[in-house]
PDB file of N, CA and C in Angstrom:
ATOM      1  N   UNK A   1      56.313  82.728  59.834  1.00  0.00           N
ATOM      2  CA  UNK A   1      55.726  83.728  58.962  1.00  0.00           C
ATOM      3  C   UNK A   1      54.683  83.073  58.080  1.00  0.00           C
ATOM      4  N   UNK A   2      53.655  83.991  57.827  1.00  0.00           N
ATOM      5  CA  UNK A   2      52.571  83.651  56.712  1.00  0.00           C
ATOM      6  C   UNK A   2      52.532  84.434  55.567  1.00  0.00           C
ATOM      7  N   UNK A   3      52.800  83.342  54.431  1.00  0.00           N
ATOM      8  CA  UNK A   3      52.903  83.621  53.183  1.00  0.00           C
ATOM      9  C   UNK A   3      51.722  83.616  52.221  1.00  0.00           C
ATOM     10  N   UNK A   4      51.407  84.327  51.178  1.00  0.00           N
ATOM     11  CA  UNK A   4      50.773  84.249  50.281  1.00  0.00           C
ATOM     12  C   UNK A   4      51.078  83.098  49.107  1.00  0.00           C
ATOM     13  N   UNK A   5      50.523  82.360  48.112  1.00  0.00           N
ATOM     14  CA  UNK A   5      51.187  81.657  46.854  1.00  0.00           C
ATOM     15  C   UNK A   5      51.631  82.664  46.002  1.00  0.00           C
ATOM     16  N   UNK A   6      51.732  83.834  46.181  1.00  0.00           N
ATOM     17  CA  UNK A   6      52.628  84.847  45.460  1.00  0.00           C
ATOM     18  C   UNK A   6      54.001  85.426  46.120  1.00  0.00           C
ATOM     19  N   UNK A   7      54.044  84.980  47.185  1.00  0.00           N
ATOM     20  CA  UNK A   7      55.361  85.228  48.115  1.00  0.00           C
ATOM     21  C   UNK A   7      54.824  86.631  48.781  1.00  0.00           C
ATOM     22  N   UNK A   8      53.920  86.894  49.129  1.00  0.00           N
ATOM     23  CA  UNK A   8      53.269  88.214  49.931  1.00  0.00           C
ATOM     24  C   UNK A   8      53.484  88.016  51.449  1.00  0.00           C
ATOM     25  N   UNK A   9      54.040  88.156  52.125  1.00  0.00           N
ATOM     26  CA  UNK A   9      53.931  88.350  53.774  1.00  0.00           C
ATOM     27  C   UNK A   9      52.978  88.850  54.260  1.00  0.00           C
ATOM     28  N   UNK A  10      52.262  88.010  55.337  1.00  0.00           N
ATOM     29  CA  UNK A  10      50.617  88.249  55.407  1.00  0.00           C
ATOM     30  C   UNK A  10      50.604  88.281  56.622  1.00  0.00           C
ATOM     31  N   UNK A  11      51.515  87.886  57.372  1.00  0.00           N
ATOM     32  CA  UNK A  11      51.537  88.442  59.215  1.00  0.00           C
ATOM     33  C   UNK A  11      53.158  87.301  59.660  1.00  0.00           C
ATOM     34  N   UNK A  12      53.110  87.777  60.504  1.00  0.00           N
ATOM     35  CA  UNK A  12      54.466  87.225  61.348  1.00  0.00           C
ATOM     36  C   UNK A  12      54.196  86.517  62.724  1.00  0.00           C
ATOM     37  N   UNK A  13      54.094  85.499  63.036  1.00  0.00           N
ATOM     38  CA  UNK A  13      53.280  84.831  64.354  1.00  0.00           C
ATOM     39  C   UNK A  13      54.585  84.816  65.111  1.00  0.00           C
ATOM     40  N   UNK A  14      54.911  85.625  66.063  1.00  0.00           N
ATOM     41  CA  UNK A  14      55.138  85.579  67.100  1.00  0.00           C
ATOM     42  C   UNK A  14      54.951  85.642  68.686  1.00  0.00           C
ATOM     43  N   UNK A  15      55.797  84.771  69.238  1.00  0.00           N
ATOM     44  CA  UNK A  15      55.234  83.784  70.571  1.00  0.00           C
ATOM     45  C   UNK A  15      55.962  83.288  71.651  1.00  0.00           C
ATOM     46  N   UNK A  16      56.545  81.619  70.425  1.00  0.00           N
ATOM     47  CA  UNK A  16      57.045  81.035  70.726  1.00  0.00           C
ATOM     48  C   UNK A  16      58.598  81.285  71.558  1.00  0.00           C
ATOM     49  N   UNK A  17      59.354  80.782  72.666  1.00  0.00           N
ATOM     50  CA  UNK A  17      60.584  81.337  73.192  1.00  0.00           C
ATOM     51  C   UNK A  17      61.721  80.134  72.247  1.00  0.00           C
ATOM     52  N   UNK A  18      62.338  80.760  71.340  1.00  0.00           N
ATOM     53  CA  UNK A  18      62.991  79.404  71.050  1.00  0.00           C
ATOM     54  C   UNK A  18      62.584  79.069  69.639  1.00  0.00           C
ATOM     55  N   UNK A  19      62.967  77.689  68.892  1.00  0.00           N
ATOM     56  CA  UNK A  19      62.850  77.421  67.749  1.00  0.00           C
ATOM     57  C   UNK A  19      61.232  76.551  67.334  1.00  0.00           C
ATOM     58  N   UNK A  20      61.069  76.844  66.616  1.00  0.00           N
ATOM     59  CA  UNK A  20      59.201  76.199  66.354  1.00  0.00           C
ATOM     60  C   UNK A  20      59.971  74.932  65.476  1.00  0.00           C
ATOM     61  N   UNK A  21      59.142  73.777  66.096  1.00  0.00           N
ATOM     62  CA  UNK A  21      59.572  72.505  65.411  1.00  0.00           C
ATOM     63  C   UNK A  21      58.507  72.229  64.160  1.00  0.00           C
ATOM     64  N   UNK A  22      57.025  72.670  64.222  1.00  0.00           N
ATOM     65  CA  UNK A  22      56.303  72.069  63.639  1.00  0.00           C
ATOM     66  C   UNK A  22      55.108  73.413  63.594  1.00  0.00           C
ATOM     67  N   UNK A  23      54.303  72.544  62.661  1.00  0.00           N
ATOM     68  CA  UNK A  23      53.426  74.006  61.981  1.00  0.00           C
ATOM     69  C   UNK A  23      52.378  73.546  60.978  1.00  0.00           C
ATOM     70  N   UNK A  24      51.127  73.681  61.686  1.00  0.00           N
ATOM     71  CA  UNK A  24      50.144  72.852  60.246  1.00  0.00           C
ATOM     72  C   UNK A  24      49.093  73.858  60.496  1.00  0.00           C
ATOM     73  N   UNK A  25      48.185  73.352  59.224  1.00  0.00           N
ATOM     74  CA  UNK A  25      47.023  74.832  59.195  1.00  0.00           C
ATOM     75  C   UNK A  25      45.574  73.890  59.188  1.00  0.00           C
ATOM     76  N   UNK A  26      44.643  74.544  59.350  1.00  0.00           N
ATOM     77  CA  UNK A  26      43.357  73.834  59.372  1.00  0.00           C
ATOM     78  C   UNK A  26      42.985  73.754  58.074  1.00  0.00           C
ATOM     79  N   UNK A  27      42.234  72.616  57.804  1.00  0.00           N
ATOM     80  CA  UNK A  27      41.811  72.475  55.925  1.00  0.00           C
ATOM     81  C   UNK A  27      40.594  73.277  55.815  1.00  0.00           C
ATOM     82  N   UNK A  28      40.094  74.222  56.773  1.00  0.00           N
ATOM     83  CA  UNK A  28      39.217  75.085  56.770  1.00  0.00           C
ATOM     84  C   UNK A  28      39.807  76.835  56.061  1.00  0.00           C
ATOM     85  N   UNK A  29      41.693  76.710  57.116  1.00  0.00           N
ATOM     86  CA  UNK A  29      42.534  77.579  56.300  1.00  0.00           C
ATOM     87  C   UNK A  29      41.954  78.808  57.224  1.00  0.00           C
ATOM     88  N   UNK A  30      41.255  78.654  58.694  1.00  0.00           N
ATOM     89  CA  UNK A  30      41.289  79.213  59.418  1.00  0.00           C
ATOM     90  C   UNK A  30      42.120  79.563  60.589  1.00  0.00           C
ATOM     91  N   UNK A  31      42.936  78.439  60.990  1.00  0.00           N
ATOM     92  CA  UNK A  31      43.666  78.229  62.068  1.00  0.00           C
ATOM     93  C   UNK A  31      44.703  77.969  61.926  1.00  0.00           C
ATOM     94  N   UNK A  32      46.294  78.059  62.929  1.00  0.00           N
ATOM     95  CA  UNK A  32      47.439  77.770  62.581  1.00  0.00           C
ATOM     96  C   UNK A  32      47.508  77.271  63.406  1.00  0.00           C
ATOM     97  N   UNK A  33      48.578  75.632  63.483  1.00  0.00           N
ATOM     98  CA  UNK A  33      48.811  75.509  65.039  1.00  0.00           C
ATOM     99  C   UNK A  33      50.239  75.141  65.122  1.00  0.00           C
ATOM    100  N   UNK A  34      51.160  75.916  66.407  1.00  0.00           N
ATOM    101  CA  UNK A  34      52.321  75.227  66.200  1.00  0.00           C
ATOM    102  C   UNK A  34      53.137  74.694  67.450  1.00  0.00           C
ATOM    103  N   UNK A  35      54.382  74.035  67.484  1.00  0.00           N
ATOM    104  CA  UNK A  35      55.225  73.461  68.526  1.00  0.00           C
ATOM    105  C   UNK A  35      56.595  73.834  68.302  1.00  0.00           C
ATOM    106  N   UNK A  36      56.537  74.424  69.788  1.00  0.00           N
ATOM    107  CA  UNK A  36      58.553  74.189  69.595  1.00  0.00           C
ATOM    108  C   UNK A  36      58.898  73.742  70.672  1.00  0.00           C
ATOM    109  N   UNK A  37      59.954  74.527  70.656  1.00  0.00           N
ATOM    110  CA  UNK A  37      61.400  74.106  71.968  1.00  0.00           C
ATOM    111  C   UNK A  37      60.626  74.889  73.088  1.00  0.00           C
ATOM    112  N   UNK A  38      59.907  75.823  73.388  1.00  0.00           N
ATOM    113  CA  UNK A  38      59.343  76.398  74.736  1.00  0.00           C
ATOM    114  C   UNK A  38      58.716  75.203  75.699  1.00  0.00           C
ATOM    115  N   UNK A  39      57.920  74.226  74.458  1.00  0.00           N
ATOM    116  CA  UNK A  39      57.264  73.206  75.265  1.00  0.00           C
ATOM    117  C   UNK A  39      55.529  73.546  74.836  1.00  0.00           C
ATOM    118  N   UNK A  40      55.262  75.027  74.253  1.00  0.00           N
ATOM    119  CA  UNK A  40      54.336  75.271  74.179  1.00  0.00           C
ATOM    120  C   UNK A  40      53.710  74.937  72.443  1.00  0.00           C
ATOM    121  N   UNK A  41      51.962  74.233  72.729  1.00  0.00           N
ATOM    122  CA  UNK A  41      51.222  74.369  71.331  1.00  0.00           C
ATOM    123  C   UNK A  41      50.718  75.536  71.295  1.00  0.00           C
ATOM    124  N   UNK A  42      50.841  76.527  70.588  1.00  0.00           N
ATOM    125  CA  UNK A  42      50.249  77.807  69.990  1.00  0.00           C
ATOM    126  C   UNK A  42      49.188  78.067  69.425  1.00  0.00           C
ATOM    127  N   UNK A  43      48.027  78.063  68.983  1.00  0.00           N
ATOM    128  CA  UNK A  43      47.204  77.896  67.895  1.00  0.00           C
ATOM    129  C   UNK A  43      46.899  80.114  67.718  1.00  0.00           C
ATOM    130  N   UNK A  44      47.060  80.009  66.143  1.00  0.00           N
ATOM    131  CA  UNK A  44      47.006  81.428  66.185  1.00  0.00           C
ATOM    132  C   UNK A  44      45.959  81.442  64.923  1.00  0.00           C
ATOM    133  N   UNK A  45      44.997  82.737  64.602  1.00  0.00           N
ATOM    134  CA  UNK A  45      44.331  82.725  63.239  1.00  0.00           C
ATOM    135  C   UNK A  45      45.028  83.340  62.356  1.00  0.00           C
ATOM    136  N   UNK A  46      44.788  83.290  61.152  1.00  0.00           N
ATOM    137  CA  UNK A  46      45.312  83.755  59.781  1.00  0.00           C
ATOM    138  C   UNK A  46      46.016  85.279  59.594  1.00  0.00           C
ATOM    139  N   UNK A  47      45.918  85.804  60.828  1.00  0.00           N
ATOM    140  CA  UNK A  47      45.608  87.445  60.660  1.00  0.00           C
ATOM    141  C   UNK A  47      46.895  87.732  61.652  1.00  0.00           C
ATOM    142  N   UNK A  48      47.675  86.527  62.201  1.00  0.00           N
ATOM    143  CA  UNK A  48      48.506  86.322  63.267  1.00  0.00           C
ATOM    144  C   UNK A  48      48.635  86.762  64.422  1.00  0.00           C
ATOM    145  N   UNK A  49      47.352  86.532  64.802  1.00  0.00           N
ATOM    146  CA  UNK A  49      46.834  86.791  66.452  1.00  0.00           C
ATOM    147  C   UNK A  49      46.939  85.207  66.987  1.00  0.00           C
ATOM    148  N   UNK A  50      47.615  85.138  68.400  1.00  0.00           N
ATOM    149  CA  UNK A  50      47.626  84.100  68.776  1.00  0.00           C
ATOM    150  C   UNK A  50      46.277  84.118  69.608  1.00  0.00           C
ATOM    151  N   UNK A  51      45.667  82.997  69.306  1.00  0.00           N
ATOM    152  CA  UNK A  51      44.296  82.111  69.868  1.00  0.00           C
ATOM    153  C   UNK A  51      44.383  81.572  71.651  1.00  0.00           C
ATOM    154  N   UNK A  52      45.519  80.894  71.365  1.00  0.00           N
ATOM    155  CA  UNK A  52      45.949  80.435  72.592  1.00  0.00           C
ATOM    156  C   UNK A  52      47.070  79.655  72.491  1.00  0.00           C
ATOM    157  N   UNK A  53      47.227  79.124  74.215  1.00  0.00           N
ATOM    158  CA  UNK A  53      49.057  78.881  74.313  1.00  0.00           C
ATOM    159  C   UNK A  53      48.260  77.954  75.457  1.00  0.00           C
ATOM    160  N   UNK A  54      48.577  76.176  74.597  1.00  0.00           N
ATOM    161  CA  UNK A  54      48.119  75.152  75.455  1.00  0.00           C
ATOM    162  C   UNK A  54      49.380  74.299  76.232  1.00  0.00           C
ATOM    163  N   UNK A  55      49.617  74.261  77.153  1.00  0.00           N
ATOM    164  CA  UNK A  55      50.843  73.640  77.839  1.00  0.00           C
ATOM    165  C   UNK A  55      50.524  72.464  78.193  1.00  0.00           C
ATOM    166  N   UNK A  56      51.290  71.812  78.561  1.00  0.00           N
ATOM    167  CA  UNK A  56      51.290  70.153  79.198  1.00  0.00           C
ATOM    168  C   UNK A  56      52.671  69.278  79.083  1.00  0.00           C
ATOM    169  N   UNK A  57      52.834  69.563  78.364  1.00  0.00           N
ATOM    170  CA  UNK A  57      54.412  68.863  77.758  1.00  0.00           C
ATOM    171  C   UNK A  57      55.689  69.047  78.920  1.00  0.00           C
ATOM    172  N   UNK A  58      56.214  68.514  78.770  1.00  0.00           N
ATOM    173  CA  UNK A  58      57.945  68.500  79.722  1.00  0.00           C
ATOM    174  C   UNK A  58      58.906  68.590  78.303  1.00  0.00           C
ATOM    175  N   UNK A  59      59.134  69.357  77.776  1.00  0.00           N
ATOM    176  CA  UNK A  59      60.075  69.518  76.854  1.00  0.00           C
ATOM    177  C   UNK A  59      59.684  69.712  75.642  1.00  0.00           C
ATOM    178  N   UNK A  60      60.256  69.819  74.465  1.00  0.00           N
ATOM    179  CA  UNK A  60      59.953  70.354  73.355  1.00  0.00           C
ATOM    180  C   UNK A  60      58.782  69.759  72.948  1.00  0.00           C
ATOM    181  N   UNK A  61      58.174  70.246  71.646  1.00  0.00           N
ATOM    182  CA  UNK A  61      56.785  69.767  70.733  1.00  0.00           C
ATOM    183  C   UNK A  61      57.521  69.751  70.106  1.00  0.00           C
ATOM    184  N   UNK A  62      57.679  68.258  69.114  1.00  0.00           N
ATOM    185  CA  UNK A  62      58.383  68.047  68.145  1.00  0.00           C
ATOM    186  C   UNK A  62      56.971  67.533  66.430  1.00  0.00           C
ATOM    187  N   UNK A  63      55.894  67.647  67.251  1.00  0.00           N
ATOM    188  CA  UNK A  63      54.951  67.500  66.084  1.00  0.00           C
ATOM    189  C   UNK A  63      53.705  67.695  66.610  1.00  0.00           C
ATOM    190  N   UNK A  64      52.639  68.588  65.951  1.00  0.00           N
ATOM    191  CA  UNK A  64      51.468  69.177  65.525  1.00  0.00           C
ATOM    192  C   UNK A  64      50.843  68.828  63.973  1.00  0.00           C
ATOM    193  N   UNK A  65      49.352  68.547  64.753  1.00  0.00           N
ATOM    194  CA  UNK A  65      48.560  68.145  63.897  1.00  0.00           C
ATOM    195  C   UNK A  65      47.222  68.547  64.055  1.00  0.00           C
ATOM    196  N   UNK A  66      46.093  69.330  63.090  1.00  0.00           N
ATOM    197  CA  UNK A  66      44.818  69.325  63.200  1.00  0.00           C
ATOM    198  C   UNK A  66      44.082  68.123  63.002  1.00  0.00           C
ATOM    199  N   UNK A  67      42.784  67.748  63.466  1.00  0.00           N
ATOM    200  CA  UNK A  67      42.164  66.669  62.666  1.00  0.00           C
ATOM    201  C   UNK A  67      41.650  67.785  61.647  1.00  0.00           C
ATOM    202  N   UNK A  68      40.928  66.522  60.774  1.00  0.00           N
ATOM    203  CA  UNK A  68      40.248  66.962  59.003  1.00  0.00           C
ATOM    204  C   UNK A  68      38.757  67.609  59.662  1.00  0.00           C
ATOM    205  N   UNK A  69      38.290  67.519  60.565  1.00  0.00           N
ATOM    206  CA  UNK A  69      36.884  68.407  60.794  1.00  0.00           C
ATOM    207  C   UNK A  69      37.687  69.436  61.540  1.00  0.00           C
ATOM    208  N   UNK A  70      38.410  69.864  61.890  1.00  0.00           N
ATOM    209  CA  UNK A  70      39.339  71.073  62.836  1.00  0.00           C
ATOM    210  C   UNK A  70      38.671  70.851  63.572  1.00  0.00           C
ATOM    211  N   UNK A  71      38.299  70.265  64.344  1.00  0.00           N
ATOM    212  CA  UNK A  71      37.697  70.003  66.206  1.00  0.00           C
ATOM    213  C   UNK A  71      38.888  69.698  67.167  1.00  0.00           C
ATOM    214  N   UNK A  72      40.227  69.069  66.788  1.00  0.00           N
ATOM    215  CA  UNK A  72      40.908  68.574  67.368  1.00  0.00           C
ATOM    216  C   UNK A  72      42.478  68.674  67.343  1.00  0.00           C
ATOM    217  N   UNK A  73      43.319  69.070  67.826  1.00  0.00           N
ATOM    218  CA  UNK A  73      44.747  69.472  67.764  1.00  0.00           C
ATOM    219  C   UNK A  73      45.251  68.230  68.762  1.00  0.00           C
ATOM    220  N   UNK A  74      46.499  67.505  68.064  1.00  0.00           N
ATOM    221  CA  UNK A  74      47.274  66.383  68.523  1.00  0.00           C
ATOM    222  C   UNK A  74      48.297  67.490  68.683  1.00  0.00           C
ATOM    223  N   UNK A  75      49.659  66.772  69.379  1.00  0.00           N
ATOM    224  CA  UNK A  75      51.164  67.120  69.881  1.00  0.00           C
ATOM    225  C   UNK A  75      51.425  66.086  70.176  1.00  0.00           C
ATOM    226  N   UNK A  76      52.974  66.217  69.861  1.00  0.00           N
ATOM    227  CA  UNK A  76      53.580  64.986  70.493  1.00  0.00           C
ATOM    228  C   UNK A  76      54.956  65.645  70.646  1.00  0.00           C
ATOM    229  N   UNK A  77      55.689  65.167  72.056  1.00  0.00           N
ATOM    230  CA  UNK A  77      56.844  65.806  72.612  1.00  0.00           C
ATOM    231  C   UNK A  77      57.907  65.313  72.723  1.00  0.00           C
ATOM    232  N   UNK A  78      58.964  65.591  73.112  1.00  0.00           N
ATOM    233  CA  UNK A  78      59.894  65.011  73.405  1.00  0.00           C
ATOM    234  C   UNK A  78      59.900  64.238  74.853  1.00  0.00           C
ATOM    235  N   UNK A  79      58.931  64.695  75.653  1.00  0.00           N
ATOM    236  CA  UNK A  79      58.098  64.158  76.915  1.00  0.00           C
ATOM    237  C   UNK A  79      58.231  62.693  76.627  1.00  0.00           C
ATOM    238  N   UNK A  80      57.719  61.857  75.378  1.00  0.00           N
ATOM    239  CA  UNK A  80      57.427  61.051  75.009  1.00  0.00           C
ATOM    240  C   UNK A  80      55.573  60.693  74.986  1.00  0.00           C
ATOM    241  N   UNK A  81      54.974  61.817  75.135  1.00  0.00           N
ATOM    242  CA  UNK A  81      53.841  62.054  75.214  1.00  0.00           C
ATOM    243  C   UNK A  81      53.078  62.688  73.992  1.00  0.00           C
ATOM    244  N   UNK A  82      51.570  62.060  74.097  1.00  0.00           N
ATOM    245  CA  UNK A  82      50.801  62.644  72.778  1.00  0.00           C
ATOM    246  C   UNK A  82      49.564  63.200  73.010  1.00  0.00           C
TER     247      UNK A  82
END
């Protein structure tokens, strides 16, 4: 879920099959990106439309990361892969 700093519910991102391990936002504050137990990275916008659903992994995403220019989304799995 996406929150306001006033506790406002601002959309509900659903997707994922399973539990979301990880969850970071762009320092632009445009983009969401996340990982779970499906295996799948998610990236959705602010408005909680999913963007896309990037696969590769053999097992969970246990961590998501934007770079600082938002050009670039890391994962890393339980695969043992990054």
């Amino acid at each position: 879920r996406l929150w306001d700093t006033q506790g406002k519910l601002l959309a509900e991102l659903r997707g994922h099959q399973g539990e979301v391990y990880s969850v970071a936002i762009s320092t632009d504050n445009q983009r969401i990106v996340s990982g779970g137990e499906d295996g799948t990275v998610r990236l959705w916008d602010t408005q909680g439309k999913q963007v896309a659903e990037l696969k590769g992994h053999q097992g969970f995403v246990f961590s998501v990361a934007i770079s600082t220019d938002n050009q670039r989304i890391v994962s890393g799995g339980e695969d043992g892969t990054v």
